[in-house]
N, C-alpha and C. Protein backbone atom coordinates (compact mmCIF):
# COMPACT_ATOMS: atom_id res chain seq x y z
N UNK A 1 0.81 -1.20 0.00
CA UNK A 1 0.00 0.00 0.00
C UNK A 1 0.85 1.26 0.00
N UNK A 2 2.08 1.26 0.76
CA UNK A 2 3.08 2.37 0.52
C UNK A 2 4.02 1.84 1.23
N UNK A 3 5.22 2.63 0.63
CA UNK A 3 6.42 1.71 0.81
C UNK A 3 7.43 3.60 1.17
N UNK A 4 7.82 3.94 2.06
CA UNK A 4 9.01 4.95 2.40
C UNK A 4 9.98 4.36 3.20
N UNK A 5 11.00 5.43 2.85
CA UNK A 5 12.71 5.25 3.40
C UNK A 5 13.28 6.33 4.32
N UNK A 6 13.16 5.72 5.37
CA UNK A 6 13.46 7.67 6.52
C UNK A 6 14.84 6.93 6.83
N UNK A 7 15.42 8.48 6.69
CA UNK A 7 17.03 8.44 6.98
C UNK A 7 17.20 9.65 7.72
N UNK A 8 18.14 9.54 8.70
CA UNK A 8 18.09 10.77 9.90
C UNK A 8 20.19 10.64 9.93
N UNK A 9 20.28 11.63 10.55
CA UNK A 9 22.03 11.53 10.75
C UNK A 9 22.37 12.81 9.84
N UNK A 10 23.65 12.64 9.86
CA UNK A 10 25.28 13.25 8.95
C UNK A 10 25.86 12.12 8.90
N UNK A 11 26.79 12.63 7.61
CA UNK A 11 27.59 12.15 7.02
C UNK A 11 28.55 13.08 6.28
N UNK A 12 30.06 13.17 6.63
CA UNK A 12 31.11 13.89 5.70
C UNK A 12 30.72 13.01 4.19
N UNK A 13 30.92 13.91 2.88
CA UNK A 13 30.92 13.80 1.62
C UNK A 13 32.11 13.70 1.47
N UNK A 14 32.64 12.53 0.69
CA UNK A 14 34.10 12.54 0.08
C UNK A 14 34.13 12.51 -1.98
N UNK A 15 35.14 12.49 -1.61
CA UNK A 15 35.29 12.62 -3.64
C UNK A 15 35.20 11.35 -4.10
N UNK A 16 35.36 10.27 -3.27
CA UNK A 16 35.88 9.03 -4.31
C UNK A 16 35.18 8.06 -2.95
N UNK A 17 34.90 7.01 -3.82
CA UNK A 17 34.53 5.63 -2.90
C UNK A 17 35.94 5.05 -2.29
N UNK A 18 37.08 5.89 -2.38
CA UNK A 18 38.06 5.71 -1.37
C UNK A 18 38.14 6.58 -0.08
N UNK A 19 37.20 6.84 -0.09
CA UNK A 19 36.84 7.97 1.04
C UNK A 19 37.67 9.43 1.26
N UNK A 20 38.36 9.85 -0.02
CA UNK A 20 39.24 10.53 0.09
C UNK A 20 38.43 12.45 0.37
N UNK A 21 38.56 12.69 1.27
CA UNK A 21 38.00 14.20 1.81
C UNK A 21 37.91 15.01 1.00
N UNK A 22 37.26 16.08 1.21
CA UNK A 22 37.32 17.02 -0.18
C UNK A 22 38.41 18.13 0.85
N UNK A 23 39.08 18.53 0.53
CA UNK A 23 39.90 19.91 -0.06
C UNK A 23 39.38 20.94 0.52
N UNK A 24 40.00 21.56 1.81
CA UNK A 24 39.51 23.52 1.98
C UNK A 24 39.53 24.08 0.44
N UNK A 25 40.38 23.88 0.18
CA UNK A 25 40.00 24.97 -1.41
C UNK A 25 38.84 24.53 -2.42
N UNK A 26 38.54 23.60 -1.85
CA UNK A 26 37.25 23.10 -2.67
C UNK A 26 35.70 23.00 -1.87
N UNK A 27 35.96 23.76 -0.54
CA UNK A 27 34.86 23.79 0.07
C UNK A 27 34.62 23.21 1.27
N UNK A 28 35.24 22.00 1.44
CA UNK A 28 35.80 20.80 2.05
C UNK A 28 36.29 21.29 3.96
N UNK A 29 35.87 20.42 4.52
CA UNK A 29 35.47 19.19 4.45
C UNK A 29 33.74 19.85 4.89
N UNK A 30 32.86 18.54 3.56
CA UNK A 30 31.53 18.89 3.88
C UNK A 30 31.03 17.59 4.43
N UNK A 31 30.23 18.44 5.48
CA UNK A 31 28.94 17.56 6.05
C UNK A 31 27.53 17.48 5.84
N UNK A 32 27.13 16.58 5.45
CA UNK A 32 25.29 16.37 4.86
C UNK A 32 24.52 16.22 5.55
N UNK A 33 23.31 16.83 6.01
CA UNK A 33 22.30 15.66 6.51
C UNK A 33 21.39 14.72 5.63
N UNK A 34 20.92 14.21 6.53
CA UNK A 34 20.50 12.94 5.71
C UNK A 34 19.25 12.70 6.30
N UNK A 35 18.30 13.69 6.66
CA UNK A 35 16.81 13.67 7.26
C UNK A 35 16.14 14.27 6.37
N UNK A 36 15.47 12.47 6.03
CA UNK A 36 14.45 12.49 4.99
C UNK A 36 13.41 11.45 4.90
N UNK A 37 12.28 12.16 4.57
CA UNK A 37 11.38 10.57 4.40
C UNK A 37 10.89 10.25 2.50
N UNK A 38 11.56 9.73 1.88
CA UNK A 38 10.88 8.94 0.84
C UNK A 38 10.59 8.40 0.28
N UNK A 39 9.12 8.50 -0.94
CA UNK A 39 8.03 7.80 -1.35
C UNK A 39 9.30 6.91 -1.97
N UNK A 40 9.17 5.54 -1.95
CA UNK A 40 9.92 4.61 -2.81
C UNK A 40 9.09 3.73 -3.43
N UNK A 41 7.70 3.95 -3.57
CA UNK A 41 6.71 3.02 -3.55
C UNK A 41 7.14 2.22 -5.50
N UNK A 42 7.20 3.24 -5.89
CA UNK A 42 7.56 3.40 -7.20
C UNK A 42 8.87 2.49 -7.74
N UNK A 43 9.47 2.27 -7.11
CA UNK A 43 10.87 1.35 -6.94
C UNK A 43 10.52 0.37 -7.18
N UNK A 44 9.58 -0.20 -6.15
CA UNK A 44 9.76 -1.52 -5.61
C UNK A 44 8.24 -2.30 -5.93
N UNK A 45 8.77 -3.19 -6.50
CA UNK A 45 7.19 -4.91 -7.22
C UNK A 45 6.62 -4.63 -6.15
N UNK A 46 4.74 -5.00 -6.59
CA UNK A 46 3.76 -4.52 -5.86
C UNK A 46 3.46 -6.36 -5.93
N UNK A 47 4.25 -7.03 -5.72
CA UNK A 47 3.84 -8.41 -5.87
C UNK A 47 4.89 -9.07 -5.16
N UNK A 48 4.87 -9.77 -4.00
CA UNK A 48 5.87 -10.32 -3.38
C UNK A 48 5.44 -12.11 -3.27
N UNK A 49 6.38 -13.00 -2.92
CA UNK A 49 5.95 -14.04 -2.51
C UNK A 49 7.45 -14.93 -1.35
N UNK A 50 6.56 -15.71 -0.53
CA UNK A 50 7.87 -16.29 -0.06
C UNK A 50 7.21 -17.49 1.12
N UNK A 51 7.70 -17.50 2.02
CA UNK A 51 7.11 -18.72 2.90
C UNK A 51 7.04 -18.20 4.40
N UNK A 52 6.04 -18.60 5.22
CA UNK A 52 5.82 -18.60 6.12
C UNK A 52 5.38 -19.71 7.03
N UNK A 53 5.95 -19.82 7.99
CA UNK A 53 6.28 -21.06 9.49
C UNK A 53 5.70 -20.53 10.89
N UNK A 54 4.86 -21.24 11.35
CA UNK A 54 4.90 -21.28 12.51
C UNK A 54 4.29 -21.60 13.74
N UNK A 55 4.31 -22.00 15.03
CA UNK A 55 3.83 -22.76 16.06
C UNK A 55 3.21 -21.67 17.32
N UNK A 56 2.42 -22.33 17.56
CA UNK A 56 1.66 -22.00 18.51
C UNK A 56 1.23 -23.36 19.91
N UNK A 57 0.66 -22.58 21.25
CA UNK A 57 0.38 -23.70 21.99
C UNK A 57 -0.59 -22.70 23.00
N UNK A 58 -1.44 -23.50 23.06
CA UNK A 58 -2.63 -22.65 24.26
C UNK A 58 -2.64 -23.36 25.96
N UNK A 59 -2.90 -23.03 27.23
CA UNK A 59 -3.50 -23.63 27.94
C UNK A 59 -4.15 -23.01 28.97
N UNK A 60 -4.69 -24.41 29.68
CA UNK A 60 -6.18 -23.47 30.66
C UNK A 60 -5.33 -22.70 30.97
N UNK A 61 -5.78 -21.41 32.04
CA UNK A 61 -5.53 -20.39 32.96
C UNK A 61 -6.93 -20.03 33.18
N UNK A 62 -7.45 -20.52 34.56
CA UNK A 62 -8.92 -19.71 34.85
C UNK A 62 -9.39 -20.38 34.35
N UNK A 63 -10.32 -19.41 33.67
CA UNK A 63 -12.21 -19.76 33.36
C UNK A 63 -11.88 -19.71 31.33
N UNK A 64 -10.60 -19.34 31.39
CA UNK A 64 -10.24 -19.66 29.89
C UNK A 64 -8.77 -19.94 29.40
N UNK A 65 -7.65 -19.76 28.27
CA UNK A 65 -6.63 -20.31 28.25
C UNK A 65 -5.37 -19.35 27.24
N UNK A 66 -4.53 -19.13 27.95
CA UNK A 66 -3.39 -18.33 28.08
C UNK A 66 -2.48 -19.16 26.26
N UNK A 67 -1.87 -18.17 25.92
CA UNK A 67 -1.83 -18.39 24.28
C UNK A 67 -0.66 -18.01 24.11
N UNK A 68 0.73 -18.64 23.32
CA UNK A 68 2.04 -18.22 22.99
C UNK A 68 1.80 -18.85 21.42
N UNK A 69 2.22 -17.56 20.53
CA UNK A 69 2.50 -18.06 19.38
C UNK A 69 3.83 -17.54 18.79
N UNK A 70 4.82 -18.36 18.24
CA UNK A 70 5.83 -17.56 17.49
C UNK A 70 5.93 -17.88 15.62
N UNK A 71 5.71 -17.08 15.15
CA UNK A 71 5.73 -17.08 13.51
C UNK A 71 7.27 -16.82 12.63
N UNK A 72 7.73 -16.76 11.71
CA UNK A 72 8.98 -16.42 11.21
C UNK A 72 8.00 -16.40 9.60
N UNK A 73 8.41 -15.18 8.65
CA UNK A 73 7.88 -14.68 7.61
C UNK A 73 9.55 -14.38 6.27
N UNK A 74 9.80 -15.04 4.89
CA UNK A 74 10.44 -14.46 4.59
C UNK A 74 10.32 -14.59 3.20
N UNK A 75 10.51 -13.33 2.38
CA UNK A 75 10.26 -13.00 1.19
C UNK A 75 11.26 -13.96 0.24
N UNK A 76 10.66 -14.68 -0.72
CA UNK A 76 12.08 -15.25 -1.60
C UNK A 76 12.37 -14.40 -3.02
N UNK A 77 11.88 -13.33 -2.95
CA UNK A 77 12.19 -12.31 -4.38
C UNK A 77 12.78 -11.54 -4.22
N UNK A 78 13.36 -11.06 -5.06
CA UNK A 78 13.90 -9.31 -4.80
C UNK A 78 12.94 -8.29 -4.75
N UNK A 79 12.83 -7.63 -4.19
CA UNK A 79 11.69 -6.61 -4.40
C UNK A 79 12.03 -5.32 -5.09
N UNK A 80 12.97 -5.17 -5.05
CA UNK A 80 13.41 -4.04 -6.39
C UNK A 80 13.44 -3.97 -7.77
N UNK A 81 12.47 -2.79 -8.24
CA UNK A 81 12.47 -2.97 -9.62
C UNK A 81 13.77 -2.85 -10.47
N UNK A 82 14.68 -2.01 -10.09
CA UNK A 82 16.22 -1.62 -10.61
C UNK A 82 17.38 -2.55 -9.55
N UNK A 83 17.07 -3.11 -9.33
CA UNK A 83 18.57 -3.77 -8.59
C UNK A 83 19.61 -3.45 -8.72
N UNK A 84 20.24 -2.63 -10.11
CA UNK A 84 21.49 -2.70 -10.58
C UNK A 84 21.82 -1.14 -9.85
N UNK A 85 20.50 -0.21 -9.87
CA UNK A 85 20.67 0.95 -9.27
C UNK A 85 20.47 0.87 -7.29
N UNK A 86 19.68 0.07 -6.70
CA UNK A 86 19.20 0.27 -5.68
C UNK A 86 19.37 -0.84 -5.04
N UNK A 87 19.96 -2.17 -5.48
CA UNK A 87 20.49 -2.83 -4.59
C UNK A 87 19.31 -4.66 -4.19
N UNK A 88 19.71 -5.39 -3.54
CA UNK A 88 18.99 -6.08 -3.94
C UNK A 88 18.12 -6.47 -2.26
N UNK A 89 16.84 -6.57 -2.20
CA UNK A 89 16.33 -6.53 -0.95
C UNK A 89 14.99 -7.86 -0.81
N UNK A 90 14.93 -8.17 0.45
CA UNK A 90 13.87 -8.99 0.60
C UNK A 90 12.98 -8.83 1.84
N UNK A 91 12.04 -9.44 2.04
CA UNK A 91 10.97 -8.85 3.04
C UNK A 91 11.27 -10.09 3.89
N UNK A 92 10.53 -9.51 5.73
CA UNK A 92 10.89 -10.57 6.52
C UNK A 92 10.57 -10.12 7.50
N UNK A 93 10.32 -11.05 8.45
CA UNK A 93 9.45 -10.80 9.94
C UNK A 93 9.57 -11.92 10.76
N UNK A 94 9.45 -11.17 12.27
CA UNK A 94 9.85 -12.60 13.52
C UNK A 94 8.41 -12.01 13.47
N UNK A 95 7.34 -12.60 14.37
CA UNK A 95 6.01 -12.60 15.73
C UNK A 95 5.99 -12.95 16.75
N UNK A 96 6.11 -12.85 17.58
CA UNK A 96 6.07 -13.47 18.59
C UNK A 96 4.46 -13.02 19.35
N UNK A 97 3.80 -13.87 19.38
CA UNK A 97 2.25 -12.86 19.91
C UNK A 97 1.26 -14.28 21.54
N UNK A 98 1.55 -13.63 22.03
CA UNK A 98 0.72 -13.42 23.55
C UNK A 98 -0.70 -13.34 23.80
N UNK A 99 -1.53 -14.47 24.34
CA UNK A 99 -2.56 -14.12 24.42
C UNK A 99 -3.48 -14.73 25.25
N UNK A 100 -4.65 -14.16 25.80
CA UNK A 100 -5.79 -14.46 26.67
C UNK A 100 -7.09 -14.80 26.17
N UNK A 101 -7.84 -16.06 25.92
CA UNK A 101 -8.81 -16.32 25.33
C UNK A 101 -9.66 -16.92 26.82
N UNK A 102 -10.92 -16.25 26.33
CA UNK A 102 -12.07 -16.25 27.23
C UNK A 102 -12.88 -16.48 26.97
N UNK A 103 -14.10 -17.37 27.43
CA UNK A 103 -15.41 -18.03 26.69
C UNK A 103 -16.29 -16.95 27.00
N UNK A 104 -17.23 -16.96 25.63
CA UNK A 104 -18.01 -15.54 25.79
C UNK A 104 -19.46 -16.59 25.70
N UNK A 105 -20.35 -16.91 27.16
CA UNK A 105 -21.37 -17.49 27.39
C UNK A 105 -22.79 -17.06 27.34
N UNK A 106 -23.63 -17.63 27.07
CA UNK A 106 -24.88 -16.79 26.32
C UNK A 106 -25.98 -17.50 27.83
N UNK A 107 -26.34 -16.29 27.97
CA UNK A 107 -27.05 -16.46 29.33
C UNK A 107 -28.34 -17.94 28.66
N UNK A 108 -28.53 -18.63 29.96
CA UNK A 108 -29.66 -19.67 29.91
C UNK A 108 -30.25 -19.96 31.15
């Protein structure tokens, strides 16, 4: 449904992917920020697929029964439309979810 990229910080700018500094006479040394939020929706396949696992176990407590579930979620595609520009990424998730189930009784 929408897909953004927030980036917060600095970072010095160098000249070369050898990290080489820029130069007082060239302005140097500069610092960037990097606080931003954006739309990437446009990037990235609106179609994912991959596999999902996982266990659960309930028991009494009381008048109803106490609930642990843990899930693991993970994308097997790339989700980037340009890879060659933006790199190659996949989707993925732990759960871990907690819970209280209670009988809901109908008066008689």
């Amino acid at each position: 449904l929408s897909a953004k990229n927030v980036t917060s910080g600095t970072s010095e700018v160098y000249l070369d992917k050898n990290r080489t500094p820029i130069p007082p006479q060239m302005g140097g040394p500069i610092v960037a920020p990097f606080d931003a939020t954006t739309d990437n929706k446009s990037s990235l396949h609106t179609f994912n697929w991959g596999v999902q696992a996982g266990v659960g176990m309930a028991r009494p407590l009381g008048r109803g029964a106490v609930s642990l579930e843990v899930r693991g979620e993970i994308g097997l595609m790339n989700i980037q439309l340009h890879p060659d520009m933006d790199g190659k990424n996949s989707t993925g998730a732990a759960i871990v979810a907690l819970g209280y189930a209670f009988p809901l009784h109908h008066g008689g």
